[in-house]
N, C-alpha and C. Protein backbone atom coordinates (compact mmCIF):
# COMPACT_ATOMS: atom_id res chain seq x y z
N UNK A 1 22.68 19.70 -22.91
CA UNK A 1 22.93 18.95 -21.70
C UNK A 1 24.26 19.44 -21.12
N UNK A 2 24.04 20.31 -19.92
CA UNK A 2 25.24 20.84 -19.12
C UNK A 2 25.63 20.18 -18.11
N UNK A 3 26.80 19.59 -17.85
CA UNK A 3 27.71 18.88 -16.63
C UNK A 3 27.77 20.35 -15.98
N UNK A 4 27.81 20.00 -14.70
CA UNK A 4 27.74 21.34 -13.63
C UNK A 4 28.32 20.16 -12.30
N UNK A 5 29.82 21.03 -11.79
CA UNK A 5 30.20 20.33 -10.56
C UNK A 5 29.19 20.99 -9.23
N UNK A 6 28.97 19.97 -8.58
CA UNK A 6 28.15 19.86 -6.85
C UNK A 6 29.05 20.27 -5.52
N UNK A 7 28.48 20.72 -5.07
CA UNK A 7 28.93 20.58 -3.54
C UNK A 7 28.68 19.63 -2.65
N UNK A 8 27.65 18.45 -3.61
CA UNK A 8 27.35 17.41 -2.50
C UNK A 8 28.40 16.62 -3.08
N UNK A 9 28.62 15.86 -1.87
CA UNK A 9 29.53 14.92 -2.19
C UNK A 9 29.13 13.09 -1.94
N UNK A 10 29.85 12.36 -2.76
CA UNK A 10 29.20 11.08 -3.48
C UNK A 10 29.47 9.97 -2.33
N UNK A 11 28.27 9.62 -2.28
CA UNK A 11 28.18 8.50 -0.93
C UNK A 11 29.27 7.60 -0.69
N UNK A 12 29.49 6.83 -2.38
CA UNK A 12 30.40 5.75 -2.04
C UNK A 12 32.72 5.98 -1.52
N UNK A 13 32.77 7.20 -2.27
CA UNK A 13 34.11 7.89 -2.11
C UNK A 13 34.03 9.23 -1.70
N UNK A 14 33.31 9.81 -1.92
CA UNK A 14 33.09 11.46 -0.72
C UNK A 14 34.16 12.21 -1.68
N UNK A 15 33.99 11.94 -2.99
CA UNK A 15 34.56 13.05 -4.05
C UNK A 15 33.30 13.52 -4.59
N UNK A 16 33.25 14.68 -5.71
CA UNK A 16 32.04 16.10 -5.54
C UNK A 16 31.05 14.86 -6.81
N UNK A 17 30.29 15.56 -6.49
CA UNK A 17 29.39 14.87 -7.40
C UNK A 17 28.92 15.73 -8.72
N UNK A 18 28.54 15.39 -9.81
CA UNK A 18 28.43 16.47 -10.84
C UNK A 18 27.15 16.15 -11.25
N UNK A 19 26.41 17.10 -11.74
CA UNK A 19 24.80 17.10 -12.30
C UNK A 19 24.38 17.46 -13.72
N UNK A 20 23.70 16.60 -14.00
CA UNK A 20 23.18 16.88 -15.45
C UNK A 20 21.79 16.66 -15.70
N UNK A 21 21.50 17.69 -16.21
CA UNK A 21 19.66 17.83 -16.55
C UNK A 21 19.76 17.38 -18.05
N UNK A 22 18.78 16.87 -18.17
CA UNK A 22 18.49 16.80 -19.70
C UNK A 22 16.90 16.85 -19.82
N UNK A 23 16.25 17.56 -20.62
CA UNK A 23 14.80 17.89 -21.15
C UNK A 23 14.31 16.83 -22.32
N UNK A 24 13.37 15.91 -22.41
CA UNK A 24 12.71 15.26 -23.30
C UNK A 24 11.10 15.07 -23.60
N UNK A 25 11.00 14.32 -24.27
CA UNK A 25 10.15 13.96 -24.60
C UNK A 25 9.32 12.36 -24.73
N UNK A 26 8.87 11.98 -24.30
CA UNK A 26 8.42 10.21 -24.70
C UNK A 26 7.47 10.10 -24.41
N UNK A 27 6.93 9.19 -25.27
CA UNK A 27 5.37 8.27 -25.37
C UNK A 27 5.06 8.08 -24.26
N UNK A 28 3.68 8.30 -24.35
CA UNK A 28 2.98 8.39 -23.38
C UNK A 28 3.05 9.28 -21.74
N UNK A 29 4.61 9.57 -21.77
CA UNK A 29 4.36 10.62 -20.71
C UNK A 29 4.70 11.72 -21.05
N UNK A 30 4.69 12.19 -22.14
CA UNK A 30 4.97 13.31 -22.47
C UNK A 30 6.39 14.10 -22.39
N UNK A 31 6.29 15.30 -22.04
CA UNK A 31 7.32 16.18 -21.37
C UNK A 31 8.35 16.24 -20.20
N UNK A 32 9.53 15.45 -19.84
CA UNK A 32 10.22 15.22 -18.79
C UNK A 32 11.52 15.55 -18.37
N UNK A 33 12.04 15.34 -17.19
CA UNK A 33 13.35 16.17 -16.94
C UNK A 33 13.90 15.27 -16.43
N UNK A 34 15.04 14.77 -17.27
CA UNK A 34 15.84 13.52 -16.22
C UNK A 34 17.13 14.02 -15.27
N UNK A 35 17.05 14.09 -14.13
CA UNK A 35 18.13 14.76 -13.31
C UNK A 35 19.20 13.48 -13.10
N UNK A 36 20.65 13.91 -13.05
CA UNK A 36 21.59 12.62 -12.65
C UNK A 36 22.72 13.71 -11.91
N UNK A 37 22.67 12.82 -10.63
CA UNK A 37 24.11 13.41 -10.12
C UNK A 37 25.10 12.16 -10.35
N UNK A 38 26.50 12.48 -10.86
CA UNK A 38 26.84 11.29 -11.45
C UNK A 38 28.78 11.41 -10.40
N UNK A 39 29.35 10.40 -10.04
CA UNK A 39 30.47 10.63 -9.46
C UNK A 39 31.50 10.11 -10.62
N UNK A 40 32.51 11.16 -11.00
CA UNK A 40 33.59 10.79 -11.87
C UNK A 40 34.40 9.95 -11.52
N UNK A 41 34.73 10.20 -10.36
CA UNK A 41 35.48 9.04 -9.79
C UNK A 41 35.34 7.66 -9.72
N UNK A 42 33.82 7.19 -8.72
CA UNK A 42 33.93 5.77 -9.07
C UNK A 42 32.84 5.56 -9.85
N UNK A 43 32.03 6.37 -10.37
CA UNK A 43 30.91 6.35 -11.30
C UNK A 43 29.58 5.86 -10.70
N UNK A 44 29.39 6.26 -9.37
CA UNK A 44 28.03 6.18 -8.63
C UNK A 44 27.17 7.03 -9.23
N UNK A 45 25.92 6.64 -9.42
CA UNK A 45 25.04 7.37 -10.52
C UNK A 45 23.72 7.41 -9.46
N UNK A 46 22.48 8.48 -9.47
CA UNK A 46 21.70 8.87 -8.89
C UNK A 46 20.81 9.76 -9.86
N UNK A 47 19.71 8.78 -10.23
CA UNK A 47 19.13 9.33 -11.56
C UNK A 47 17.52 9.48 -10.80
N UNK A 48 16.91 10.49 -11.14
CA UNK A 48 15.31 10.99 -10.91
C UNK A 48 14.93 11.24 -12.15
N UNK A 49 13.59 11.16 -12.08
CA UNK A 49 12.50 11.71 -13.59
C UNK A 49 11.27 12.91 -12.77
N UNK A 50 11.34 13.79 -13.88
CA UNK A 50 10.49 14.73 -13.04
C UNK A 50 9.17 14.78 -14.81
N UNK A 51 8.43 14.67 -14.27
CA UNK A 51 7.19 14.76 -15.03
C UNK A 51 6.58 15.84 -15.39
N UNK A 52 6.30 16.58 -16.33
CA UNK A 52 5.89 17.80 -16.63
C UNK A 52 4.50 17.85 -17.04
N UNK A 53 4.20 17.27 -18.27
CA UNK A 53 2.54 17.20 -18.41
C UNK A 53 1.90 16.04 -17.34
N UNK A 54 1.26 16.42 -16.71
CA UNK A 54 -0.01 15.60 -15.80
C UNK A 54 -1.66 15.69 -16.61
N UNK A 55 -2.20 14.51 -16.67
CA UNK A 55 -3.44 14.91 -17.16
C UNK A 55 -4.59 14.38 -15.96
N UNK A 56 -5.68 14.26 -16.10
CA UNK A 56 -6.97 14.23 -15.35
C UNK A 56 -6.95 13.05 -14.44
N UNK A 57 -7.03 12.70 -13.31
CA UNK A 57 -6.99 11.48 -13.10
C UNK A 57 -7.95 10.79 -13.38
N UNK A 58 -7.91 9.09 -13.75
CA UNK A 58 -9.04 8.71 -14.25
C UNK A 58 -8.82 6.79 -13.88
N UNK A 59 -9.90 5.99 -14.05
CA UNK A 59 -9.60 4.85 -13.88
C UNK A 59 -10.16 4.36 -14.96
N UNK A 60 -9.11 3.25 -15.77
CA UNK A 60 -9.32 2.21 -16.56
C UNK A 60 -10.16 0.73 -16.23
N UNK A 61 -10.85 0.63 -16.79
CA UNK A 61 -11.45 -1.16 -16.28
C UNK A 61 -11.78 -1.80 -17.87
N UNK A 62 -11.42 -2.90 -17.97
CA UNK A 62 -11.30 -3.64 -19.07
C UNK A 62 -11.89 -5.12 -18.52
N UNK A 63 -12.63 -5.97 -19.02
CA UNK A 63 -12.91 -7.45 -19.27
C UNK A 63 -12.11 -7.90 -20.04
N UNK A 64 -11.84 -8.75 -19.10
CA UNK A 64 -10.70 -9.38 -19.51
C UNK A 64 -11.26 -11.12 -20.37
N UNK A 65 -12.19 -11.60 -21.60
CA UNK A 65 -13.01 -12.12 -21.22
C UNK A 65 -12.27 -13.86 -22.65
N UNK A 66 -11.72 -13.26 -23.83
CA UNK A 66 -11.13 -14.55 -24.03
C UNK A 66 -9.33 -14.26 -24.33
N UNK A 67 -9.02 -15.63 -24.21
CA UNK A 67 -7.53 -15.40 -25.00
C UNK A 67 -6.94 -13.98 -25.50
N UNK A 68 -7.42 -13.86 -26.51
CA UNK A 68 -7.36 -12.43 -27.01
C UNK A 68 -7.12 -11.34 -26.36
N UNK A 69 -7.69 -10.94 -25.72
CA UNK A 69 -7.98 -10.30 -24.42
C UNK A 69 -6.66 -10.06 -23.56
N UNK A 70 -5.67 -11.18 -23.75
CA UNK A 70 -4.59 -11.64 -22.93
C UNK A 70 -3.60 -10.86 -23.68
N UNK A 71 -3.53 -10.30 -25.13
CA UNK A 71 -2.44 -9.77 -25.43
C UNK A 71 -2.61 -8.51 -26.06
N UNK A 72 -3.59 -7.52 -25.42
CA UNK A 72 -3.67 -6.17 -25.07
C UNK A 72 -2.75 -5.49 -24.45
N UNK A 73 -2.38 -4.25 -25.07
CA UNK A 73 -0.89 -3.96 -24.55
C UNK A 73 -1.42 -2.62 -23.19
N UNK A 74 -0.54 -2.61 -22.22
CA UNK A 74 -1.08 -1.69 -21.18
C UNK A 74 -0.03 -0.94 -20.64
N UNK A 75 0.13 0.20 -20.54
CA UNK A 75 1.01 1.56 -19.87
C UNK A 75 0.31 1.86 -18.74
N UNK A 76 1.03 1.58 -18.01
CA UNK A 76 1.04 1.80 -16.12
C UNK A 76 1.77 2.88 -15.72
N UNK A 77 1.27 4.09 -15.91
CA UNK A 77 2.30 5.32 -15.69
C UNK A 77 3.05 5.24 -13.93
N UNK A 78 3.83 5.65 -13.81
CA UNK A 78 4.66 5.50 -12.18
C UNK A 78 3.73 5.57 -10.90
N UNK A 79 2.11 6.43 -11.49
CA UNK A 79 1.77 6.85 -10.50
C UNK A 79 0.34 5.49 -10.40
N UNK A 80 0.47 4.64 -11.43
CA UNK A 80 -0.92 4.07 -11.04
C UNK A 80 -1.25 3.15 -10.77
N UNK A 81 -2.18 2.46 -9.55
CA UNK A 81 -2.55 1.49 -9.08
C UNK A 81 -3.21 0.18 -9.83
N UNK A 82 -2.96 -1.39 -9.91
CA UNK A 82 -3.50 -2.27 -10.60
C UNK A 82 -4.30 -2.98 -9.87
N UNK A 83 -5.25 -3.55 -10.51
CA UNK A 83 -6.38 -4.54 -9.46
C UNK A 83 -7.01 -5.53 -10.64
N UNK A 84 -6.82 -6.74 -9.77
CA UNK A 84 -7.65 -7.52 -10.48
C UNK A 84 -8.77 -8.38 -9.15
N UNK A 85 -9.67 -7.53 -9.09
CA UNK A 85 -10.20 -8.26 -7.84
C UNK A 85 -10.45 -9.56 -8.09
N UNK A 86 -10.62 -10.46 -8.75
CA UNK A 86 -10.61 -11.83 -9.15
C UNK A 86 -10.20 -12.54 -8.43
N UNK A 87 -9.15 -12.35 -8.40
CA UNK A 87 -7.81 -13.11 -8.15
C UNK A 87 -7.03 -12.38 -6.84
N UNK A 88 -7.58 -11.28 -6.46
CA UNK A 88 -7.31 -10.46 -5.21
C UNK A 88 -5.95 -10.00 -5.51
N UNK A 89 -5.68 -9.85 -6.42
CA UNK A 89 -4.42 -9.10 -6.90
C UNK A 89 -4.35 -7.66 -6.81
N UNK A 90 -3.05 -6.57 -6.41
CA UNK A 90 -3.28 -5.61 -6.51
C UNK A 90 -1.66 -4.98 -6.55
N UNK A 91 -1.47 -4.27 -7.52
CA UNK A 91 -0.09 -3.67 -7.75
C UNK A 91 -0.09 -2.00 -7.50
N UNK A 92 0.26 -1.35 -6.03
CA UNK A 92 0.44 -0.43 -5.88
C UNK A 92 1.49 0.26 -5.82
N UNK A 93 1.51 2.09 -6.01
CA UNK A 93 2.79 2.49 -6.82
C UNK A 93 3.70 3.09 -5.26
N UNK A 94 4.96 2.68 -5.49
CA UNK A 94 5.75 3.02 -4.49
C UNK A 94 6.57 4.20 -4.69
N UNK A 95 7.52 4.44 -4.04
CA UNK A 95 8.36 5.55 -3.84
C UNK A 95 9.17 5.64 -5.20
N UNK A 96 9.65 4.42 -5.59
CA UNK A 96 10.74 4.48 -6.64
C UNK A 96 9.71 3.87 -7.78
N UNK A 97 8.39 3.34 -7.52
CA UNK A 97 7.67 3.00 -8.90
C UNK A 97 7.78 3.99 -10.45
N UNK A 98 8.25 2.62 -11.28
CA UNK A 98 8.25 3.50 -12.66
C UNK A 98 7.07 2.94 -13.41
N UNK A 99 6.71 3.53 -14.52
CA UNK A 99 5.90 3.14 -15.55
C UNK A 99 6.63 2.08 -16.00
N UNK A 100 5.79 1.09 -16.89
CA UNK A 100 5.96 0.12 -17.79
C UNK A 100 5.25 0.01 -18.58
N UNK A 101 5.56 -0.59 -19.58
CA UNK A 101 4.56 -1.47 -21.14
C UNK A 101 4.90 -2.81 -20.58
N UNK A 102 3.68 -3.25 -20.89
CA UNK A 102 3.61 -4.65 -20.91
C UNK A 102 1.90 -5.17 -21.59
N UNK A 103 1.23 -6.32 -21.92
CA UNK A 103 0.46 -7.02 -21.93
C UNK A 103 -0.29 -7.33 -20.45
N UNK A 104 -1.63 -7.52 -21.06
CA UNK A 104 -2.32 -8.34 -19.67
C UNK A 104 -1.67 -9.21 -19.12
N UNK A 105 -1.19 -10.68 -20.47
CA UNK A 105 -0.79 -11.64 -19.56
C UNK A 105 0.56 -11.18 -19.02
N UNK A 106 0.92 -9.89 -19.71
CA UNK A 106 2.98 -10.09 -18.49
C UNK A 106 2.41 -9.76 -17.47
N UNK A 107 1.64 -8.82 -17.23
CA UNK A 107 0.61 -8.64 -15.53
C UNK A 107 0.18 -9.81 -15.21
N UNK A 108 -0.34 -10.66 -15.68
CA UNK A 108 -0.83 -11.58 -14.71
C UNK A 108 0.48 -12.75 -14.55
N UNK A 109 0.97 -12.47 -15.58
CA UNK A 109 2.75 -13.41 -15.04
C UNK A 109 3.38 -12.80 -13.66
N UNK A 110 3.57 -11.74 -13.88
CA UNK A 110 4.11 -10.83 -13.14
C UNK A 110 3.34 -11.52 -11.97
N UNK A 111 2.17 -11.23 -11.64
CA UNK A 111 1.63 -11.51 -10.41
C UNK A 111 1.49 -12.69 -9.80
N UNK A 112 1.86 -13.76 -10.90
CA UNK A 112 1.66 -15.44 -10.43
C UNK A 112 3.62 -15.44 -9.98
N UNK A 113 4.39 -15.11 -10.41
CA UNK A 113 5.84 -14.97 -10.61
C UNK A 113 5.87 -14.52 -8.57
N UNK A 114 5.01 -13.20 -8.44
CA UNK A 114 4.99 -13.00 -6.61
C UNK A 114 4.34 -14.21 -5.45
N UNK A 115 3.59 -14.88 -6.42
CA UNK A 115 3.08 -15.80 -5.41
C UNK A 115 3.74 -16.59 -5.19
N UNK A 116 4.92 -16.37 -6.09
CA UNK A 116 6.01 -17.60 -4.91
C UNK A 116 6.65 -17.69 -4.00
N UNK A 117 6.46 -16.13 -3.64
CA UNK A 117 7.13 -15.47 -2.37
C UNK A 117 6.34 -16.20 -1.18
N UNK A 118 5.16 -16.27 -1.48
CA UNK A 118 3.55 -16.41 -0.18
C UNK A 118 4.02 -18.14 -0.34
N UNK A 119 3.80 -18.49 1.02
CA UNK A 119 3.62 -19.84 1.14
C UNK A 119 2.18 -20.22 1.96
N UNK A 120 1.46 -20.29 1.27
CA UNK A 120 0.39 -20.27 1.81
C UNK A 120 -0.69 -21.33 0.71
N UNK A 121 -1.93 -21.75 1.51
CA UNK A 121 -2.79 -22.55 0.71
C UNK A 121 -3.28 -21.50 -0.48
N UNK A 122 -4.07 -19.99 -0.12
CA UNK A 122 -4.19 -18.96 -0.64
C UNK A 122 -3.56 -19.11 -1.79
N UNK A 123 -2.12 -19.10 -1.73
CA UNK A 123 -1.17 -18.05 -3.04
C UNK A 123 -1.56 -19.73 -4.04
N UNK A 124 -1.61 -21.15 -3.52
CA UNK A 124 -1.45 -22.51 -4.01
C UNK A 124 -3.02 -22.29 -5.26
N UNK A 125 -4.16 -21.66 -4.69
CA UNK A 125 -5.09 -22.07 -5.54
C UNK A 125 -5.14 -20.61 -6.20
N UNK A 126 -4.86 -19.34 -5.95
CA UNK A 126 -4.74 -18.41 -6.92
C UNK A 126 -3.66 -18.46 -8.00
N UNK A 127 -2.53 -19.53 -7.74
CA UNK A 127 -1.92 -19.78 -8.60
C UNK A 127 -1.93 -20.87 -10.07
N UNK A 128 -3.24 -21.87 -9.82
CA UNK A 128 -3.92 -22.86 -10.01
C UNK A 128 -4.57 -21.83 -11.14
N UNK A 129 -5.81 -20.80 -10.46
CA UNK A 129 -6.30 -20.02 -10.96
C UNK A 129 -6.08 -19.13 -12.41
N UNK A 130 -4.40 -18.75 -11.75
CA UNK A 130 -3.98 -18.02 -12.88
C UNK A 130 -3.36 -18.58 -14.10
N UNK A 131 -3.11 -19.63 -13.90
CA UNK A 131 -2.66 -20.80 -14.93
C UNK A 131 -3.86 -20.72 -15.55
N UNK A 132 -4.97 -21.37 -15.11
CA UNK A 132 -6.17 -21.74 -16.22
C UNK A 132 -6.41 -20.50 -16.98
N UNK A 133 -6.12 -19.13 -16.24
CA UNK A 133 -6.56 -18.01 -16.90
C UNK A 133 -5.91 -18.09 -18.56
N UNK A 134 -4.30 -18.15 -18.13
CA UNK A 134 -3.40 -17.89 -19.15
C UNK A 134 -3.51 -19.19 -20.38
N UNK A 135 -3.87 -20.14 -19.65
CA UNK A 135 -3.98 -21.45 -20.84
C UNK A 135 -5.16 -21.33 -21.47
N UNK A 136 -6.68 -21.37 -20.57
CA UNK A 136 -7.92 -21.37 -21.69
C UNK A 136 -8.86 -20.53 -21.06
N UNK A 137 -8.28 -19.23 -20.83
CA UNK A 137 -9.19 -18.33 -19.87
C UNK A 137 -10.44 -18.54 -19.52
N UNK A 138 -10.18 -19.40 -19.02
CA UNK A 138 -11.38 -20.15 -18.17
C UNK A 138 -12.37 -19.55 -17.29
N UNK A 139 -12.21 -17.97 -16.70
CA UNK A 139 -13.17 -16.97 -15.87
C UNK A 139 -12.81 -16.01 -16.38
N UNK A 140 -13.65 -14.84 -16.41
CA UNK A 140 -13.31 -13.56 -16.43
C UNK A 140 -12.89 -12.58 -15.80
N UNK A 141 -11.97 -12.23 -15.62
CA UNK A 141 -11.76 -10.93 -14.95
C UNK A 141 -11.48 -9.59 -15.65
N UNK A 142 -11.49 -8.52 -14.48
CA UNK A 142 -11.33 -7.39 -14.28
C UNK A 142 -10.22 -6.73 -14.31
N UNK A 143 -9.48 -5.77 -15.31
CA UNK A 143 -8.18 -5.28 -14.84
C UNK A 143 -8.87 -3.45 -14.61
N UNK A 144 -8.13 -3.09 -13.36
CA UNK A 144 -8.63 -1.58 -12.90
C UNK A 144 -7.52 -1.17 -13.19
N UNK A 145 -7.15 -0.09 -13.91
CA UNK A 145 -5.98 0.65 -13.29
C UNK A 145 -6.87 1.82 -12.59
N UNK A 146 -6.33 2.42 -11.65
CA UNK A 146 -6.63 3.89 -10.92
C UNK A 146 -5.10 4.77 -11.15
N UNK A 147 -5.69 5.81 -11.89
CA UNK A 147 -4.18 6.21 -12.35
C UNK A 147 -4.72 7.73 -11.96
N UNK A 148 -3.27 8.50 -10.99
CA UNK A 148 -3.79 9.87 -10.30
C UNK A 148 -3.46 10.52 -11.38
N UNK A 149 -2.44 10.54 -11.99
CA UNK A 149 -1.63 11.22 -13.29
C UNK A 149 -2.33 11.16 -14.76
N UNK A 150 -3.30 10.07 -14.84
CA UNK A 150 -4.25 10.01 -16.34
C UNK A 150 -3.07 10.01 -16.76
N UNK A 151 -2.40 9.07 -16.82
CA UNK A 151 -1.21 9.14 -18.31
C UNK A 151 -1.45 7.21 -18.87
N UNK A 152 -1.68 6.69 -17.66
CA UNK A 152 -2.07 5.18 -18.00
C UNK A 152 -2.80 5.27 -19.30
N UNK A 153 -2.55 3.97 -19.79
CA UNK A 153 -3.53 3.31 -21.25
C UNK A 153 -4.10 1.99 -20.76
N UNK A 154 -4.82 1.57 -21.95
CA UNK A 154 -5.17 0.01 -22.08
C UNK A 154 -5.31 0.11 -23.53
N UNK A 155 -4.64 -0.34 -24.12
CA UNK A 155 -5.11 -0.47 -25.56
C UNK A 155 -6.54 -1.28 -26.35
N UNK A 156 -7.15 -1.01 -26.10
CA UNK A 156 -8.28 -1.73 -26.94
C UNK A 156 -10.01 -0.83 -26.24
N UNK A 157 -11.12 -0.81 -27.52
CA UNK A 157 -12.03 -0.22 -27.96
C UNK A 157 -13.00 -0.74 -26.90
N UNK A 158 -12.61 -1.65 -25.94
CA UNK A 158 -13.69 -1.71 -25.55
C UNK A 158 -13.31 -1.46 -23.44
N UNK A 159 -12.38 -0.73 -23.49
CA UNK A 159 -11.59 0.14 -21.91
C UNK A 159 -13.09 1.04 -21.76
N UNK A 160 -13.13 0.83 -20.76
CA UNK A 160 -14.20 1.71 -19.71
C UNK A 160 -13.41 3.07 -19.21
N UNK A 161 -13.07 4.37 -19.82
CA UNK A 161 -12.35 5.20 -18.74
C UNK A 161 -13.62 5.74 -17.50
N UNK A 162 -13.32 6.22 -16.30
CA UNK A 162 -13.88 6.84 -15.54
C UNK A 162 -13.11 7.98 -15.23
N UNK A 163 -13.47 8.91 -15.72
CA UNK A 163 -12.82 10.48 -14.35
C UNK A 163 -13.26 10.68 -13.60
N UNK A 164 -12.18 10.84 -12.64
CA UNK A 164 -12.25 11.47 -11.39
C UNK A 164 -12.30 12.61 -11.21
């Protein structure tokens, strides 16, 4: 890992900025390059991930169908889309989207946690909804990932993959 001084200079004090690559490795995404331009001065930091292995794109679908079901662990690589048409839920990947681990239910927390943003009758009974899910999974749903990168998971034997 080499410090190398910049010619760009650092947004917050307009002293040089310095760069450091570093090469790794990690679960599930394989092979990566973390770039940082970092300012010595006031320590403004500007970090990217560059991805090296890409695999097939492909989509995950899982039934989601008791309890159990709820604490399946799932890798959402940076690049991939979530859906639970059920519940009309849908988590798409943005500019700065990273991967995560999490469980079904932190996804469906996660997604009852946004409906508090919505003030609406809508967000009132999908939120109703997602409660019964998490207490006595009371309907079944669907989790999709659409992942362009194939690096997504779902942990458990009974994931549907599709390639694209």
């Amino acid at each position: 890992m080499e410090e190398k001084m910049t010619d760009k200079m650092c947004p917050n004090c307009n002293d040089h900025l310095f760069y450091i690559e570093y090469y790794t490795e990690i679960p599930y995404e394989g092979k990566i390059t973390i770039m940082t331009y970092l300012c010595k001065s006031c320590h403004y930091r500007d970090v990217s991930i560059k991805r090296h292995d890409i695999g097939k794109p492909k989509i995950l679908k899982l039934k989601i169908k008791n309890k159990n079901d709820l604490k399946t662990i799932v890798y959402r690589s940076p690049d991939a889309s979530i859906k639970i048409p059920e519940i009309e839920a849908e988590i798409s990947p943005g500019v700065a989207s990273r991967g995560y681990i999490t469980t079904v239910e932190g996804l469906i927390t996660s997604i009852k946690e946004k409906l508090s943003l919505m003030d609406s009758h809508d967000a009132i009974f999908i939120e109703e909804r997602i409660n019964n899910i998490l207490k006595n999974n009371s309907e079944e749903i669907t989790l999709i990932i659409d992942d362009n990168s194939g690096k997504s998971k779902i942990n458990s034997g009974r994931v549907e993959i599709i390639e694209k």
